[in-house]
PDB file of N, CA and C in Angstrom:
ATOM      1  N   UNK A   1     153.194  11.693 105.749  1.00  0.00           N
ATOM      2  CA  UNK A   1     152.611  11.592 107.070  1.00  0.00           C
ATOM      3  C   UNK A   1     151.174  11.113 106.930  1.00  0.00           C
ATOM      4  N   UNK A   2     150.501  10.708 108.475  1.00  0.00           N
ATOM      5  CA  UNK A   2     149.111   9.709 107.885  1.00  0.00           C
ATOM      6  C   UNK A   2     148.167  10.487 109.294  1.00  0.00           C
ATOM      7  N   UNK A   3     146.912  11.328 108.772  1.00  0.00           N
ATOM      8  CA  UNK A   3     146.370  11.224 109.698  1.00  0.00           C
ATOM      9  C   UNK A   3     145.319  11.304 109.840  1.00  0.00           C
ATOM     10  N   UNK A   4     144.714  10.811 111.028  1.00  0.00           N
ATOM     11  CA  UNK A   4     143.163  10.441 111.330  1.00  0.00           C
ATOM     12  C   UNK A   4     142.694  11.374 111.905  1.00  0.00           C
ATOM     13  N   UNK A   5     141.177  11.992 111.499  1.00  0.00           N
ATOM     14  CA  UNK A   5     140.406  12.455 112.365  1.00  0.00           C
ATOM     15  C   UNK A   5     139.318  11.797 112.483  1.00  0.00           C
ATOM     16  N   UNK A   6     139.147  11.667 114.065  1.00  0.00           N
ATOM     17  CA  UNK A   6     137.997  10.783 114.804  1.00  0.00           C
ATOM     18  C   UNK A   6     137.131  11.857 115.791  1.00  0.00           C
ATOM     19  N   UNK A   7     135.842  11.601 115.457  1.00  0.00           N
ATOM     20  CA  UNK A   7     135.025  12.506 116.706  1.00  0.00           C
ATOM     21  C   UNK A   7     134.788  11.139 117.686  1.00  0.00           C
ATOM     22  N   UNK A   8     133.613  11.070 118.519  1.00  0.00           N
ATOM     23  CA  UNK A   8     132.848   9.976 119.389  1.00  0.00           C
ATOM     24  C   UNK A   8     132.632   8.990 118.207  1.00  0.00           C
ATOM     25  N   UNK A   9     131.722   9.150 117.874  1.00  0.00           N
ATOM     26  CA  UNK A   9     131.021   8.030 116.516  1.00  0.00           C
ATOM     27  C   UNK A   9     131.337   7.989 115.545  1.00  0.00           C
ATOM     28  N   UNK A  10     132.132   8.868 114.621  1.00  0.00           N
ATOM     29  CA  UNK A  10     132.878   7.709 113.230  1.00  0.00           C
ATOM     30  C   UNK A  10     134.373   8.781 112.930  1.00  0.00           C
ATOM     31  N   UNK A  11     135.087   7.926 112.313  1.00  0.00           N
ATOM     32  CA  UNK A  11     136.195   8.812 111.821  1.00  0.00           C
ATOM     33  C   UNK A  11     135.621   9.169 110.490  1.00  0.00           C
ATOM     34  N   UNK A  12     136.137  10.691 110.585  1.00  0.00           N
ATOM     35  CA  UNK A  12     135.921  11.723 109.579  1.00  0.00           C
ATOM     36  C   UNK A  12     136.525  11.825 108.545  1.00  0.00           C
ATOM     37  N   UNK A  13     137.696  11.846 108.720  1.00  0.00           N
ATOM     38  CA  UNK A  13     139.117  11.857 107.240  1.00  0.00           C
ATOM     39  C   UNK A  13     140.476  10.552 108.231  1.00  0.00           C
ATOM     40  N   UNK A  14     140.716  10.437 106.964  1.00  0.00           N
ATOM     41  CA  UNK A  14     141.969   9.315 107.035  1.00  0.00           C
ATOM     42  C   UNK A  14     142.982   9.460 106.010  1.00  0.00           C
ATOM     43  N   UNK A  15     144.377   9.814 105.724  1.00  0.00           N
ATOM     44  CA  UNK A  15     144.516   9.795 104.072  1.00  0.00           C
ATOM     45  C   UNK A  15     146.526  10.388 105.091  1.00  0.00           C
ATOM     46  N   UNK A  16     146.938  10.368 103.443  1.00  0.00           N
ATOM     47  CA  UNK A  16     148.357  10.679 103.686  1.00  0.00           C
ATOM     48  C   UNK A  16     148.521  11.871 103.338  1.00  0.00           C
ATOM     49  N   UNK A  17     148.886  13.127 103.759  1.00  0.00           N
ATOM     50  CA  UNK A  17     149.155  14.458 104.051  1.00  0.00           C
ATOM     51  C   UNK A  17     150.518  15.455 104.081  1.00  0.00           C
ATOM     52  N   UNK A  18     150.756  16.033 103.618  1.00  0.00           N
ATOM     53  CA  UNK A  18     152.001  17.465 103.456  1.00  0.00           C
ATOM     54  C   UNK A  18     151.915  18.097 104.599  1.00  0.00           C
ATOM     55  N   UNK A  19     150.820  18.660 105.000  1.00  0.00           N
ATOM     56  CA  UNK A  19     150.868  19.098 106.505  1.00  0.00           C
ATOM     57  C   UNK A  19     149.240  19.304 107.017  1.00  0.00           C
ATOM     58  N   UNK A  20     149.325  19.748 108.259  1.00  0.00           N
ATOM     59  CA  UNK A  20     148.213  20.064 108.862  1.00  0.00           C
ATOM     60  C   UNK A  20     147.967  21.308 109.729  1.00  0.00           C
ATOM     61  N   UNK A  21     147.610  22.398 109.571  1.00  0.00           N
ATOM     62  CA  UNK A  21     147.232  23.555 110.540  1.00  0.00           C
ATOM     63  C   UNK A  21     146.276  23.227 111.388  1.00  0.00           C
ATOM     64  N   UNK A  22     146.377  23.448 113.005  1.00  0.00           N
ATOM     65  CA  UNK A  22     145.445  23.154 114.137  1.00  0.00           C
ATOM     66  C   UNK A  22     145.242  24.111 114.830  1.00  0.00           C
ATOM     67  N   UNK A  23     144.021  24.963 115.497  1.00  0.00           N
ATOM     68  CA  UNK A  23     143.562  25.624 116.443  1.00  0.00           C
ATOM     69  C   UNK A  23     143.904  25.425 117.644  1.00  0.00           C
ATOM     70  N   UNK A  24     145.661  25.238 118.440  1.00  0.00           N
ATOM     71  CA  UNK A  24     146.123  24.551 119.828  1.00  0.00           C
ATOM     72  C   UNK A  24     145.142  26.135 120.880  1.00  0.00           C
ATOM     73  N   UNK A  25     144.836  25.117 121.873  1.00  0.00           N
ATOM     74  CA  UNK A  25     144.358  26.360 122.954  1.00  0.00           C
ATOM     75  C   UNK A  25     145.494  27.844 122.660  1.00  0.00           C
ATOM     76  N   UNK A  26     147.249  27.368 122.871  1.00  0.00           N
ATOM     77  CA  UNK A  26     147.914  28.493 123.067  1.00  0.00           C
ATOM     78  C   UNK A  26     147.732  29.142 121.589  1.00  0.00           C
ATOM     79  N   UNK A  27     147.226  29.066 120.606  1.00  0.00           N
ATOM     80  CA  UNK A  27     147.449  29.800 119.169  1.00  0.00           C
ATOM     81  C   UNK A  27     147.876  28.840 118.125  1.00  0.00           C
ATOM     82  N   UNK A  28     146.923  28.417 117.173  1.00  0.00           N
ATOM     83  CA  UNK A  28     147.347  27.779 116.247  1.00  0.00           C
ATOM     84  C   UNK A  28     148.699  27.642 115.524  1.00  0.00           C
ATOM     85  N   UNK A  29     148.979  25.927 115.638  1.00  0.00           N
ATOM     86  CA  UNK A  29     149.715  25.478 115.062  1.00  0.00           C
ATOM     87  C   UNK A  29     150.293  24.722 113.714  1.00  0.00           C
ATOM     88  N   UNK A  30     151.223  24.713 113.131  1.00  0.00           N
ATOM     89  CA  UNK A  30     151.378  23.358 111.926  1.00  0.00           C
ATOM     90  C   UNK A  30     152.367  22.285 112.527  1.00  0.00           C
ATOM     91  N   UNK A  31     151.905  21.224 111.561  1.00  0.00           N
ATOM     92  CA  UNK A  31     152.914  20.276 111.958  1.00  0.00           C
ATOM     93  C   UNK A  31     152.911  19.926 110.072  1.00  0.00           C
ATOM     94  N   UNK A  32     154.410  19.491 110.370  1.00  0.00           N
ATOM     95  CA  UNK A  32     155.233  18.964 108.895  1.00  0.00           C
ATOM     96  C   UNK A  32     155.982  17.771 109.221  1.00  0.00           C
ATOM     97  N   UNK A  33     156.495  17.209 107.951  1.00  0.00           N
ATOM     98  CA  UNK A  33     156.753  15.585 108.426  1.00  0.00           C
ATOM     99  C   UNK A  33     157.733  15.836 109.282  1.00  0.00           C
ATOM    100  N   UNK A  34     157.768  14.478 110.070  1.00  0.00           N
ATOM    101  CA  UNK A  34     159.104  14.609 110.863  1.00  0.00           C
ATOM    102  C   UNK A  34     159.122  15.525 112.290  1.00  0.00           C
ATOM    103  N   UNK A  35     158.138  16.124 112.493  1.00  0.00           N
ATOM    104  CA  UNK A  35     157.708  16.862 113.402  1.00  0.00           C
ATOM    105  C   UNK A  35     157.980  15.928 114.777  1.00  0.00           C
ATOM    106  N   UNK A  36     158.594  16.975 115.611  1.00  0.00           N
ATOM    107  CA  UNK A  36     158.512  16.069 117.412  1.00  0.00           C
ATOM    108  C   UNK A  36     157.504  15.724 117.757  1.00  0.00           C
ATOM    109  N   UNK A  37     157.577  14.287 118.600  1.00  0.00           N
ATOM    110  CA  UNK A  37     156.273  13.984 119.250  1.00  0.00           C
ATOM    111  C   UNK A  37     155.597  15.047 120.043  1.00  0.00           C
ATOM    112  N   UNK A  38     154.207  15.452 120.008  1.00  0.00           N
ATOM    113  CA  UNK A  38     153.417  16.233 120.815  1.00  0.00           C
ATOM    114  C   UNK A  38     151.810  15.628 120.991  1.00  0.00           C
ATOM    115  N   UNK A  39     151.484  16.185 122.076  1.00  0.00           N
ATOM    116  CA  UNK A  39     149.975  15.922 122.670  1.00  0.00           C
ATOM    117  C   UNK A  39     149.568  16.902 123.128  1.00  0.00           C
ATOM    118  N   UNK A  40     148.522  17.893 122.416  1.00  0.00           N
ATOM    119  CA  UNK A  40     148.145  19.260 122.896  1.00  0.00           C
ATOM    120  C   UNK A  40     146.655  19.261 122.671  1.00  0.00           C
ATOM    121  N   UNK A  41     145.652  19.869 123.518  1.00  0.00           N
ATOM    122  CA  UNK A  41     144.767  20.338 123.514  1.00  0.00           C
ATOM    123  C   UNK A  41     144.012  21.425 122.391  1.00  0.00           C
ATOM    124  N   UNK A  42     142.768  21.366 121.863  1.00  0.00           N
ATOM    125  CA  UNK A  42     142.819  22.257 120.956  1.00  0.00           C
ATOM    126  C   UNK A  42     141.592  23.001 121.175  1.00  0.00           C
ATOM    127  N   UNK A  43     141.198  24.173 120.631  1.00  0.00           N
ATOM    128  CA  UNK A  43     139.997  24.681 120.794  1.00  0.00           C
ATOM    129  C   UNK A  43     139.244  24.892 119.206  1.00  0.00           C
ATOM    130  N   UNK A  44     137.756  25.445 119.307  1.00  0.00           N
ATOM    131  CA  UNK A  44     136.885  25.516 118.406  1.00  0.00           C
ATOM    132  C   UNK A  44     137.418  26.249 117.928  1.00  0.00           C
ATOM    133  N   UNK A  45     137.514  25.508 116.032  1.00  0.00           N
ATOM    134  CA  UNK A  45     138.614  26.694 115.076  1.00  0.00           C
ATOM    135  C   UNK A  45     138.529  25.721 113.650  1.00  0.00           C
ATOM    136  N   UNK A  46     139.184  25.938 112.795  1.00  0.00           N
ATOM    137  CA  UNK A  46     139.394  25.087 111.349  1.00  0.00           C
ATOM    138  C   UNK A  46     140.643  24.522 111.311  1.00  0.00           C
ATOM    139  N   UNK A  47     140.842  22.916 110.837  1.00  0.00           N
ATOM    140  CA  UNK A  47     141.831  22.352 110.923  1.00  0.00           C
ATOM    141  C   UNK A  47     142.173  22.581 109.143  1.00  0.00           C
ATOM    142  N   UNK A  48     143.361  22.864 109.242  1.00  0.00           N
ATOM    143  CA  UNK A  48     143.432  23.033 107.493  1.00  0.00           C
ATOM    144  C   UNK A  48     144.824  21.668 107.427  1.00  0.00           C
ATOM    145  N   UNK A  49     143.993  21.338 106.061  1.00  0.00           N
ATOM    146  CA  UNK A  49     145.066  19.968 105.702  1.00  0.00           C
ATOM    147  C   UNK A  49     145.561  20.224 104.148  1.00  0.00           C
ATOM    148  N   UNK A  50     147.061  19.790 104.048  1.00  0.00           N
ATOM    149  CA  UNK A  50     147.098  19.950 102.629  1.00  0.00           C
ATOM    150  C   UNK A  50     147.475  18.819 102.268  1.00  0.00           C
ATOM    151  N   UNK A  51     147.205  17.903 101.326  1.00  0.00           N
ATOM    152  CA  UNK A  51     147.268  16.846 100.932  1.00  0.00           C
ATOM    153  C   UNK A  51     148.218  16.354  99.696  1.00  0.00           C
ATOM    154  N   UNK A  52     148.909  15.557  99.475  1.00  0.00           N
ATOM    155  CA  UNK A  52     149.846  14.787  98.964  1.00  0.00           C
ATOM    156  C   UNK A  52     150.057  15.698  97.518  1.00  0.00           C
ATOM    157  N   UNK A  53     148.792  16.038  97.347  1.00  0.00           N
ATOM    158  CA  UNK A  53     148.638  16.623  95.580  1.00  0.00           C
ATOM    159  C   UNK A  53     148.314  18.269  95.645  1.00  0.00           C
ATOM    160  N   UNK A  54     148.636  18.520  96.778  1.00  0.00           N
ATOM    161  CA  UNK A  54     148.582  20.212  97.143  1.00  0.00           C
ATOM    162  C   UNK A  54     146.948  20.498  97.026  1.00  0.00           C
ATOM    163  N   UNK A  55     146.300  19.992  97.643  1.00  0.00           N
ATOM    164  CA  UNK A  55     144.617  20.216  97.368  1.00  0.00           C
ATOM    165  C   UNK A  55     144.357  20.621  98.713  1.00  0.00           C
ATOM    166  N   UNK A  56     143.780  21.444  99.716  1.00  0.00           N
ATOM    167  CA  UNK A  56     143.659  21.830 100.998  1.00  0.00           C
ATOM    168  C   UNK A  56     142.230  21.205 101.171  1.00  0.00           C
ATOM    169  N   UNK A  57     142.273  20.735 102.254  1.00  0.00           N
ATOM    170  CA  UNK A  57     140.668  19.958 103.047  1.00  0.00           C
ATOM    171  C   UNK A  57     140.277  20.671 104.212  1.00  0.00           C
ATOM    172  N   UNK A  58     139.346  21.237 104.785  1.00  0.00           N
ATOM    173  CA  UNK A  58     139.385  22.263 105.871  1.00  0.00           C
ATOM    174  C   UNK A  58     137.936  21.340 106.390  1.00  0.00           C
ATOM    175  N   UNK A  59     138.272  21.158 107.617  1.00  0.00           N
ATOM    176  CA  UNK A  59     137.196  20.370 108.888  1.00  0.00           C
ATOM    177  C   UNK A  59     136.963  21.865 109.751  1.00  0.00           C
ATOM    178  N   UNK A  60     135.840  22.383 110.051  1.00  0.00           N
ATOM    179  CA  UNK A  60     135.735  23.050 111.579  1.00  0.00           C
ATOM    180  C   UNK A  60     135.699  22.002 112.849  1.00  0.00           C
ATOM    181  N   UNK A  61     135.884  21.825 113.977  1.00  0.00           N
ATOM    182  CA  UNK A  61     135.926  21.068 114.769  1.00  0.00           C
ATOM    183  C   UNK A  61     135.495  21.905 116.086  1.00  0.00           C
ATOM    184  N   UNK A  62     135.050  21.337 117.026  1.00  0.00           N
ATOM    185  CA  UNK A  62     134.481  22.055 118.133  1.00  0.00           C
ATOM    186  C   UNK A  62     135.573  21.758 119.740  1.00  0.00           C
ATOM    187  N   UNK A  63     136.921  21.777 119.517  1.00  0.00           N
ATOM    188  CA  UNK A  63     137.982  21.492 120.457  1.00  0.00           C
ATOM    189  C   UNK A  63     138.249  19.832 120.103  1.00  0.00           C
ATOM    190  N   UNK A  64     139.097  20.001 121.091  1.00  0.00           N
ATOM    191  CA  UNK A  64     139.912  18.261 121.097  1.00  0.00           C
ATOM    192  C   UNK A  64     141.242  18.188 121.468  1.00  0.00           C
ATOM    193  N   UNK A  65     141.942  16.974 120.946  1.00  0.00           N
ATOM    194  CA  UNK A  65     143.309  16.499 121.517  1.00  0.00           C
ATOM    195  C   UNK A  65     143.648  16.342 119.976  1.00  0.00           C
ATOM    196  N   UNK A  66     145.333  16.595 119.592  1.00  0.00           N
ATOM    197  CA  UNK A  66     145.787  15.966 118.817  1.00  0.00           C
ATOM    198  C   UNK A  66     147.492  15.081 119.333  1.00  0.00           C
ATOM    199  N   UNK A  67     147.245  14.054 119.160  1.00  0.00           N
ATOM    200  CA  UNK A  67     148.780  13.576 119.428  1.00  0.00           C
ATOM    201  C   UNK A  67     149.673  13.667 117.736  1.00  0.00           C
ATOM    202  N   UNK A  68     150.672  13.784 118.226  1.00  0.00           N
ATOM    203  CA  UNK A  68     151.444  13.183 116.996  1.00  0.00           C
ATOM    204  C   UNK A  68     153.020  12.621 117.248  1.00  0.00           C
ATOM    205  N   UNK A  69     153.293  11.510 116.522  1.00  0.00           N
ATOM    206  CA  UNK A  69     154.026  10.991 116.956  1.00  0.00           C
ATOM    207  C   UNK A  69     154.879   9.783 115.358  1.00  0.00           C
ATOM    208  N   UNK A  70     156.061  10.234 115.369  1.00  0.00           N
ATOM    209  CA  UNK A  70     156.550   9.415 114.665  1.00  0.00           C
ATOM    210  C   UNK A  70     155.439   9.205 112.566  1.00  0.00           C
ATOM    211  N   UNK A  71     155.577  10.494 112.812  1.00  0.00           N
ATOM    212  CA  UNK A  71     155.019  10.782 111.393  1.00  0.00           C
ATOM    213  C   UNK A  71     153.414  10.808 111.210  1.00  0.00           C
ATOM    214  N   UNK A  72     152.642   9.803 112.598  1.00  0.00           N
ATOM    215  CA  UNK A  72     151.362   9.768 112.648  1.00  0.00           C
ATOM    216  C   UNK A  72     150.347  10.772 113.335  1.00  0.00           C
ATOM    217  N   UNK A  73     149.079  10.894 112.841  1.00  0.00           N
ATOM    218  CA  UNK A  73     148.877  12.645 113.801  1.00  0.00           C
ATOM    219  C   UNK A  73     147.194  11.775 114.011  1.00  0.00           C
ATOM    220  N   UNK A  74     146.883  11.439 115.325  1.00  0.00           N
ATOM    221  CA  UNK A  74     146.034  11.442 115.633  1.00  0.00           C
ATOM    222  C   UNK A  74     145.095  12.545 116.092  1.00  0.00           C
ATOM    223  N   UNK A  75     143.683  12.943 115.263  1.00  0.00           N
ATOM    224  CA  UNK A  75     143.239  14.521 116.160  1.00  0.00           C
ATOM    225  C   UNK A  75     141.849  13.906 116.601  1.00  0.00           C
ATOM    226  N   UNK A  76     141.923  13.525 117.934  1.00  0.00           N
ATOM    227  CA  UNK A  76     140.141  12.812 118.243  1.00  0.00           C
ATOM    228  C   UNK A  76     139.244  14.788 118.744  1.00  0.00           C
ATOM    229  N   UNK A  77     138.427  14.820 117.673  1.00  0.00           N
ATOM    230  CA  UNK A  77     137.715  16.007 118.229  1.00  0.00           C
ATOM    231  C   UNK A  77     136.074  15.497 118.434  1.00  0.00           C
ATOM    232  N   UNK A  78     135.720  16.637 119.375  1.00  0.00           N
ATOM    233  CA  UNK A  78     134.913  16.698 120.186  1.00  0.00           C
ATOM    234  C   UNK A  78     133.560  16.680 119.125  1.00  0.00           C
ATOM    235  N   UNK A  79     133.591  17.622 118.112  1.00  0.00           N
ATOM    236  CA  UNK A  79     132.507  17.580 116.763  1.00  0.00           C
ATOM    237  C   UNK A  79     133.184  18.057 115.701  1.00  0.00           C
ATOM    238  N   UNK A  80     132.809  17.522 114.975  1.00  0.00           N
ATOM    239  CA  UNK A  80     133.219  17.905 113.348  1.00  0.00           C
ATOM    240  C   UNK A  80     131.814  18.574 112.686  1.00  0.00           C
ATOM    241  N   UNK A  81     131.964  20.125 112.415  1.00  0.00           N
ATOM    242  CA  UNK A  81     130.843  20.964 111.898  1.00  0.00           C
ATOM    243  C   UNK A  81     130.606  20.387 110.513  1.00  0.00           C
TER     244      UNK A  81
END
């Protein structure tokens, strides 16, 4: 799976990924490959990523949107701490 995080002014991480944990308003979520399309809202929390080689990358973020769709996970957040 491939995904981007973008605030306003630059994207933050880009890379191919095992999964991703997100702060959704209703209670944090994961997504794994193959996952249904979704578009959910998120709040101020830590996005945890684990990456191709099992290495975890952790962003704080200050809310946002993540879509995902067809293996791709767009998360445009509001700030990246």
């Amino acid at each position: 799976m491939k995904i981007e995080i973008i605030t306003p002014d630059r994207k933050v991480y880009e890379g191919e990924i095992k999964s991703v944990r997100v702060p959704g308003k209703k209670g944090s979520f994961q997504v794994l490959k193959d996952h249904a399309p979704i578009i959910s809202t998120l709040e101020s929390g830590t996005v945890y990523i684990v990456e191709q080689d099992n290495k975890e990358v952790q962003f704080d973020i200050d809310g946002g949107v993540i879509e995902v769709r067809s293996n791709k996970i767009i998360l445009l957040a509001e700030a990246v701490k």
